[in-house]
Each structure stands twice: as C-alpha cells, then as structure tokens.
N, C-alpha and C. Protein backbone atom coordinates (compact mmCIF):
# COMPACT_ATOMS: atom_id res chain seq x y z
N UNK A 1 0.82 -1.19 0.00
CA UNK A 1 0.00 0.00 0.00
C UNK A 1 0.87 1.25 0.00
N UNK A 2 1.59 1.25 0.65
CA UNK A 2 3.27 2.27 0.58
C UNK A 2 3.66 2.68 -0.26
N UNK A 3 4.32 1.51 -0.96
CA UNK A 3 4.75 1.59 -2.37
C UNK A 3 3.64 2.07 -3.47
N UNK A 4 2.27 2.21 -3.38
CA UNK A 4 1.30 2.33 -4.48
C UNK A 4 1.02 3.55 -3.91
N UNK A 5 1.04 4.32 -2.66
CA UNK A 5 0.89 5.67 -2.25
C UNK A 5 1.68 6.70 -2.58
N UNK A 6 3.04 6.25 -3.23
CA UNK A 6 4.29 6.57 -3.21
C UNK A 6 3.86 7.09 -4.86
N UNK A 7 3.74 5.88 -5.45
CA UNK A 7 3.87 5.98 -6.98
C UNK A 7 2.52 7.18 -7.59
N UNK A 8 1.24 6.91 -6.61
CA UNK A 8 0.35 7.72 -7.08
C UNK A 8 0.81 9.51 -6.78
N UNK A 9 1.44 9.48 -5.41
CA UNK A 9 2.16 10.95 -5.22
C UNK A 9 2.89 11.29 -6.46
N UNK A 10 3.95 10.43 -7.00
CA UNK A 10 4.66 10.88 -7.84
C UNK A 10 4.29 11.69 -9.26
N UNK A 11 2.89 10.36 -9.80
CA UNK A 11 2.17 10.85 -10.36
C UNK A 11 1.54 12.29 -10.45
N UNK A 12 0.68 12.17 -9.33
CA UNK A 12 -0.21 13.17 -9.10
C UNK A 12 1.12 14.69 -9.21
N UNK A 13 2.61 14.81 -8.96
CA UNK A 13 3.33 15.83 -8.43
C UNK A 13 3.60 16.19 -10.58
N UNK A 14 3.38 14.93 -11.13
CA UNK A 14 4.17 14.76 -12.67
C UNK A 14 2.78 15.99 -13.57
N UNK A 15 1.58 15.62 -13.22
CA UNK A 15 0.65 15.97 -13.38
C UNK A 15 0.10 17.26 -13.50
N UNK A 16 0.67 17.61 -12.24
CA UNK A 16 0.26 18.64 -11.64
C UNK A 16 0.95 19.79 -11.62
N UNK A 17 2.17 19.09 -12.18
CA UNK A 17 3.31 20.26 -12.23
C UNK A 17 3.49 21.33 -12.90
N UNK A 18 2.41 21.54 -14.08
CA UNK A 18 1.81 23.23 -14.54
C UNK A 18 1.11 24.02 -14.20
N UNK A 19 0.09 22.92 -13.08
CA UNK A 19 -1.12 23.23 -12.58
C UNK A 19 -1.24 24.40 -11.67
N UNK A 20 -2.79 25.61 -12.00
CA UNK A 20 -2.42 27.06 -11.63
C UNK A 20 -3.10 26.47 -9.77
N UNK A 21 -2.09 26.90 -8.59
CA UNK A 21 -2.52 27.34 -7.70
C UNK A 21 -3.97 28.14 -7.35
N UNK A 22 -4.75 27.79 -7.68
CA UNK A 22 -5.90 28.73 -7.38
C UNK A 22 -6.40 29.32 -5.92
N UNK A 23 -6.20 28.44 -5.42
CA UNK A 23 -6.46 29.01 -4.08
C UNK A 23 -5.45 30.09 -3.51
N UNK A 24 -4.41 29.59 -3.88
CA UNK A 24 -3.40 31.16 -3.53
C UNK A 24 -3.20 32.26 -4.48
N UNK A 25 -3.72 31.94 -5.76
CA UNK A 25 -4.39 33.09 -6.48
C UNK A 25 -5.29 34.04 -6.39
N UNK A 26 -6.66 33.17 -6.01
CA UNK A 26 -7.71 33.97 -4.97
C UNK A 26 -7.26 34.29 -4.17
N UNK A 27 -7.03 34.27 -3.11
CA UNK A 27 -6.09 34.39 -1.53
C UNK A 27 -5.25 36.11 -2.13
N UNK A 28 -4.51 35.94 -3.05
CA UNK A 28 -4.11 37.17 -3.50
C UNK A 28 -4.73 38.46 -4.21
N UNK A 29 -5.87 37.44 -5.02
CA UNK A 29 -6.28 38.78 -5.61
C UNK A 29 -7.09 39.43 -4.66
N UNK A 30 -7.87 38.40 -4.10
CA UNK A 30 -8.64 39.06 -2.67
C UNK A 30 -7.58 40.21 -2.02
N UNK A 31 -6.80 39.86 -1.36
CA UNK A 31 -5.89 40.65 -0.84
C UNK A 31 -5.61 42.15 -1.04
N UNK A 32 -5.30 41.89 -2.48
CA UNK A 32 -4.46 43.22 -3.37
C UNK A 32 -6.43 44.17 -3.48
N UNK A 33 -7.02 43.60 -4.02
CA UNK A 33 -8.27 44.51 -3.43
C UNK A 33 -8.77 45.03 -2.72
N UNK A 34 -8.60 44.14 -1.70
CA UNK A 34 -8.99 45.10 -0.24
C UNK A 34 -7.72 46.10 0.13
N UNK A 35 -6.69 46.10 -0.28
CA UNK A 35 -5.88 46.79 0.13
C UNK A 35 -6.06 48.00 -0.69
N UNK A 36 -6.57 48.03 -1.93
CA UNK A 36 -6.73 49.23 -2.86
C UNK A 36 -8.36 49.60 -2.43
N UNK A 37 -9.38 49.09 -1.69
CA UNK A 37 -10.54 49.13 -1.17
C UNK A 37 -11.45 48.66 -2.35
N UNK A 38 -11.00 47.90 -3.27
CA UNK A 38 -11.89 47.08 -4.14
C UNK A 38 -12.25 45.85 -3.53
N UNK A 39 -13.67 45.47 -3.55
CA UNK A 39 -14.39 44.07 -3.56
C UNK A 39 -14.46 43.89 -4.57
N UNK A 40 -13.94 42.16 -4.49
CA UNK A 40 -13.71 41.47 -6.13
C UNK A 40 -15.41 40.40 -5.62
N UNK A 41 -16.34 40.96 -6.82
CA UNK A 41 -17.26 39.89 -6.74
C UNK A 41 -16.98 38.75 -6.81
N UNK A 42 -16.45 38.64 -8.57
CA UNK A 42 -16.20 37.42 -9.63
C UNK A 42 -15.09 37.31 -10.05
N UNK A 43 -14.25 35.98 -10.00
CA UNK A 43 -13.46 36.16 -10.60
C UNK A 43 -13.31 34.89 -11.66
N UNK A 44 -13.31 34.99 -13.17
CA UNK A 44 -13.37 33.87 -14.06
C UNK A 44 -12.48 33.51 -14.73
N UNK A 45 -11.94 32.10 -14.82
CA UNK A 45 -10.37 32.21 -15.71
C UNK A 45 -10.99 31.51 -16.71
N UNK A 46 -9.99 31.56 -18.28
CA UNK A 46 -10.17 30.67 -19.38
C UNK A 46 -8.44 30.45 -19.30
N UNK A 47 -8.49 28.56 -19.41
CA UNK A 47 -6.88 28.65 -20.04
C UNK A 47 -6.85 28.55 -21.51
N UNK A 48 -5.29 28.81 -21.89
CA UNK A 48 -4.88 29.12 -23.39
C UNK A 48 -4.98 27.72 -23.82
N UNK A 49 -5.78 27.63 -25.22
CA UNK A 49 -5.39 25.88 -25.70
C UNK A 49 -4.26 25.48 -25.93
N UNK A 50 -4.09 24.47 -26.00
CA UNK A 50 -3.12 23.66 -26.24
C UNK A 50 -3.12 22.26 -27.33
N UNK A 51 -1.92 22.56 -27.80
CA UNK A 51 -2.13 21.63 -28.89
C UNK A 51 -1.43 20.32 -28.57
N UNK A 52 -2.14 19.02 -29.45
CA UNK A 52 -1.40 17.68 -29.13
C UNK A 52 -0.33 17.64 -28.47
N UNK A 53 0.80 18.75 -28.71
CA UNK A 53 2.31 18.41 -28.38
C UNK A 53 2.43 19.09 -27.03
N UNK A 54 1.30 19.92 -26.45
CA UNK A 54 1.66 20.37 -25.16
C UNK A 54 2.07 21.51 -25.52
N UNK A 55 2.27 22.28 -26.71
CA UNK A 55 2.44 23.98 -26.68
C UNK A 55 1.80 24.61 -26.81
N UNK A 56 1.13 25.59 -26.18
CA UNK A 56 0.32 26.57 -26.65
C UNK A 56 0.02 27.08 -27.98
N UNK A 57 -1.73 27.15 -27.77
CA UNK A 57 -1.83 27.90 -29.83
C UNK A 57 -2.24 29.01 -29.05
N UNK A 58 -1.29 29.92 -29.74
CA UNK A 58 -1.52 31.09 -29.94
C UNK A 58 -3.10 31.52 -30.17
N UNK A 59 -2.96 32.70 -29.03
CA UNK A 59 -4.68 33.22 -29.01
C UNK A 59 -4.53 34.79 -29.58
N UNK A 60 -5.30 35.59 -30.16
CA UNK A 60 -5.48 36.61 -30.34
C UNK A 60 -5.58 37.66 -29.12
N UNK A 61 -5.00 38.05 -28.86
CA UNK A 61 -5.72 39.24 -27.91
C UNK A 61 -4.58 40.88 -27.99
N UNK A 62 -5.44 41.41 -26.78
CA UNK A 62 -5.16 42.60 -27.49
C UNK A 62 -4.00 43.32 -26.04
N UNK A 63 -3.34 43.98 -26.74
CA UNK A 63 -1.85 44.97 -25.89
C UNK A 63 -0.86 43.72 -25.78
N UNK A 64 -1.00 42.55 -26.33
CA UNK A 64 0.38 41.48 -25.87
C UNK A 64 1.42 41.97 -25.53
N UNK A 65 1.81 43.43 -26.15
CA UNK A 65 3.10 43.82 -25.68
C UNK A 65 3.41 44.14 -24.34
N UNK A 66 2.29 44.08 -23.52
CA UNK A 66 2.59 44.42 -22.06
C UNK A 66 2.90 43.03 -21.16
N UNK A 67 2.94 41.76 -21.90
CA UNK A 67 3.81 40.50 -21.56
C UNK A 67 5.06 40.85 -21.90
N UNK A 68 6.16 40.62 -20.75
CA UNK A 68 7.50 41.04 -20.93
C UNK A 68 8.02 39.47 -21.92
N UNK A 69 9.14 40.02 -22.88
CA UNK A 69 9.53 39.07 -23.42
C UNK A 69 10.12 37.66 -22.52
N UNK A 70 9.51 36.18 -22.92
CA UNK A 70 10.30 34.99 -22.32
C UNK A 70 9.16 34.58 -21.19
N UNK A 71 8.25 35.34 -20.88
CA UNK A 71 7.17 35.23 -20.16
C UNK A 71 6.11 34.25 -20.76
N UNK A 72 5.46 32.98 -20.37
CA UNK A 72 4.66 32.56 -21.15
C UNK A 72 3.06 33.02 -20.19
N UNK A 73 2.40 32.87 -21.15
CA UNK A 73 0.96 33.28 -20.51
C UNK A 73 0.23 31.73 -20.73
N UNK A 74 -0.85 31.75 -20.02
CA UNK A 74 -1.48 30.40 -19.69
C UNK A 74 -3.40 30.16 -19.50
N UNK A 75 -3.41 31.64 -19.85
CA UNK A 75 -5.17 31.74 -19.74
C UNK A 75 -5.31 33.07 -19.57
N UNK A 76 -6.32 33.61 -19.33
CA UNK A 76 -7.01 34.92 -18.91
C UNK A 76 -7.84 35.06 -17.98
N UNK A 77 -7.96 36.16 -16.91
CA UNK A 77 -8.79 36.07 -15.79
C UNK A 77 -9.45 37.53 -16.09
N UNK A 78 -10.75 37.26 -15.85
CA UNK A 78 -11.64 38.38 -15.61
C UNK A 78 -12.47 38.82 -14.67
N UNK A 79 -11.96 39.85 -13.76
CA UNK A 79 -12.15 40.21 -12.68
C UNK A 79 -13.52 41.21 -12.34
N UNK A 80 -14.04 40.56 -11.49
CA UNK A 80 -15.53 41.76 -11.54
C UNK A 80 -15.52 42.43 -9.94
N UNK A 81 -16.09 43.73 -9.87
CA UNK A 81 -16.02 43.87 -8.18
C UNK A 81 -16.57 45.87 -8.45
N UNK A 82 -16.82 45.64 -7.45
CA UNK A 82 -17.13 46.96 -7.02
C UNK A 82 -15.98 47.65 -6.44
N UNK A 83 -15.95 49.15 -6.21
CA UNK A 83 -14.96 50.47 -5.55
C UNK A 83 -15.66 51.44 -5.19
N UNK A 84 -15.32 51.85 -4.21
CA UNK A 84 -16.31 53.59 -4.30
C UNK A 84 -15.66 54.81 -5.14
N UNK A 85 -14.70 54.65 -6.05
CA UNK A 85 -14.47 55.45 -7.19
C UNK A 85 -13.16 55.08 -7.88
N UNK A 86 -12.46 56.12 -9.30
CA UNK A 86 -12.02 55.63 -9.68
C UNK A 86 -10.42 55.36 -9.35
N UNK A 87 -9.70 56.42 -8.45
CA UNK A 87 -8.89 56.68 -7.84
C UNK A 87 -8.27 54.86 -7.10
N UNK A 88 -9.68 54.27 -6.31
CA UNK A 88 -9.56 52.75 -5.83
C UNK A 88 -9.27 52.08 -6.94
N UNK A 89 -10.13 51.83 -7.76
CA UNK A 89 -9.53 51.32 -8.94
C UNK A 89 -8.31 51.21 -9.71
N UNK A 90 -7.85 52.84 -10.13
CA UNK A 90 -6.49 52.70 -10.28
C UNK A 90 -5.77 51.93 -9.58
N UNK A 91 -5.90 52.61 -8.26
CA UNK A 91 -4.87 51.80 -7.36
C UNK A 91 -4.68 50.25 -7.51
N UNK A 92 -5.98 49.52 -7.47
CA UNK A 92 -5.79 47.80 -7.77
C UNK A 92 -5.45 47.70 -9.10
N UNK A 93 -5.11 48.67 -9.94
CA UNK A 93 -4.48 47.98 -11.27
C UNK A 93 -3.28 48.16 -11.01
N UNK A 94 -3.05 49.10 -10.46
CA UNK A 94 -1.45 49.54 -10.04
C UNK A 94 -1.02 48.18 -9.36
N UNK A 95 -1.61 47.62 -8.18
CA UNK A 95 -1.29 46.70 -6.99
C UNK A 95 -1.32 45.68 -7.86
N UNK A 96 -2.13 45.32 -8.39
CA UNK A 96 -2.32 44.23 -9.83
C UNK A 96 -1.03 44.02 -10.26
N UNK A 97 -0.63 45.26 -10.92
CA UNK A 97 0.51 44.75 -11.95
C UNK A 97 1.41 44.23 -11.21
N UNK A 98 1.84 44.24 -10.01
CA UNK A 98 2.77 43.63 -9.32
C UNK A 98 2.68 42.64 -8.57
N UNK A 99 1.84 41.82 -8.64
CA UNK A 99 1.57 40.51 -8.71
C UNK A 99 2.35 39.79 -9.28
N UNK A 100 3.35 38.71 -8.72
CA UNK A 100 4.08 37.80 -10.03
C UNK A 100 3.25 37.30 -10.66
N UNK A 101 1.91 36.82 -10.99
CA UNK A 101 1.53 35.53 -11.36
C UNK A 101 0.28 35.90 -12.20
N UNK A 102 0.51 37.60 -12.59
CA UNK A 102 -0.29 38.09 -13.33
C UNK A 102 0.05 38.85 -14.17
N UNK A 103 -0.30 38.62 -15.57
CA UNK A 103 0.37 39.96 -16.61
C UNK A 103 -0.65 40.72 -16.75
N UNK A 104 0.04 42.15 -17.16
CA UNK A 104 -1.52 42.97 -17.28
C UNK A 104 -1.48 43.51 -18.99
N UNK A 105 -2.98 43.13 -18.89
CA UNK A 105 -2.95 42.65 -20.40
C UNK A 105 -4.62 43.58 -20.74
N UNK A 106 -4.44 45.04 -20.33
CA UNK A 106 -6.00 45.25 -20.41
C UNK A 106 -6.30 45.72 -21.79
C-alpha cells in the first residue's frame, strides 16, 4: 500500500506540475483589493489551448506587448467587483501589476 501511495504521489506531483494554484491566487487577488478598497465579486479564468504536443496555440488578444519578453501566458482572468471610485480602482491595477503571477494585459 506504501509503495502504491508513493507511486500515485509521484504521479499526481508529474501531473500537476503546470497546474495554476488557485487558491493562492484567490487568496491574492482578494488581498491586493482590499488593500486598494476594491471588492472582487467574480473572478473567471479561461486557459490558453493547447495543442497535441503540449504547446500553446496562440490566441489573439489585445496589448500582448505588455507580456514582458520569455514570459509565457497560460489563460485569462476576468475580474468583476465593485470600488467607491475611480482613484480605488487605479490603485488595484497599479497593486495588480505587481503581482508575479499576473500579466496585465487590459
């Protein structure tokens, strides 16, 4: 049973090993909002497809140039929430961009 607990860990670590953290994603974006005084209602991801070989197909979207070169991107998140003006707002895009684990891509 050891040995088959062992092998399924290994698995599950082989697996998993692109796999996005979400809970400490939420955990953050929550964070960086309340600190700029934004409530994040919603937050929705799409990941980027992928083709047979495991590389990304290229998606259309728009400002790519604000991905720093060598950076790969992996989906898109769309964030919904209320502020009491726009000043808060700025601020969580500001707090946003400095997020490692987010490019800002508006």
């Amino acid at each position: 049973m050891q040995t088959q607990t062992e092998t399924l860990d290994k698995q599950l670590k082989t697996v998993m090993a692109d796999d996005l953290p979400w809970a400490a994603l939420l955990k953050t974006l929550n964070a960086t909002a309340t600190s700029a005084g934004v409530l994040l209602t919603s937050v929705a991801g799409t990941l980027t497809a992928v083709a047979a070989d495991g590389s990304a197909i290229a998606a259309t979207t728009t400002n790519s140039s604000r991905v720093p070169p060598g950076v790969t991107t992996i989906g898109t998140l769309t964030l919904t929430g209320t502020a009491p003006d726009k000043p808060s707002v700025a601020a969580f895009v500001v707090k946003l961009g400095k997020v490692k684990a987010v490019a800002n891509r508006i």
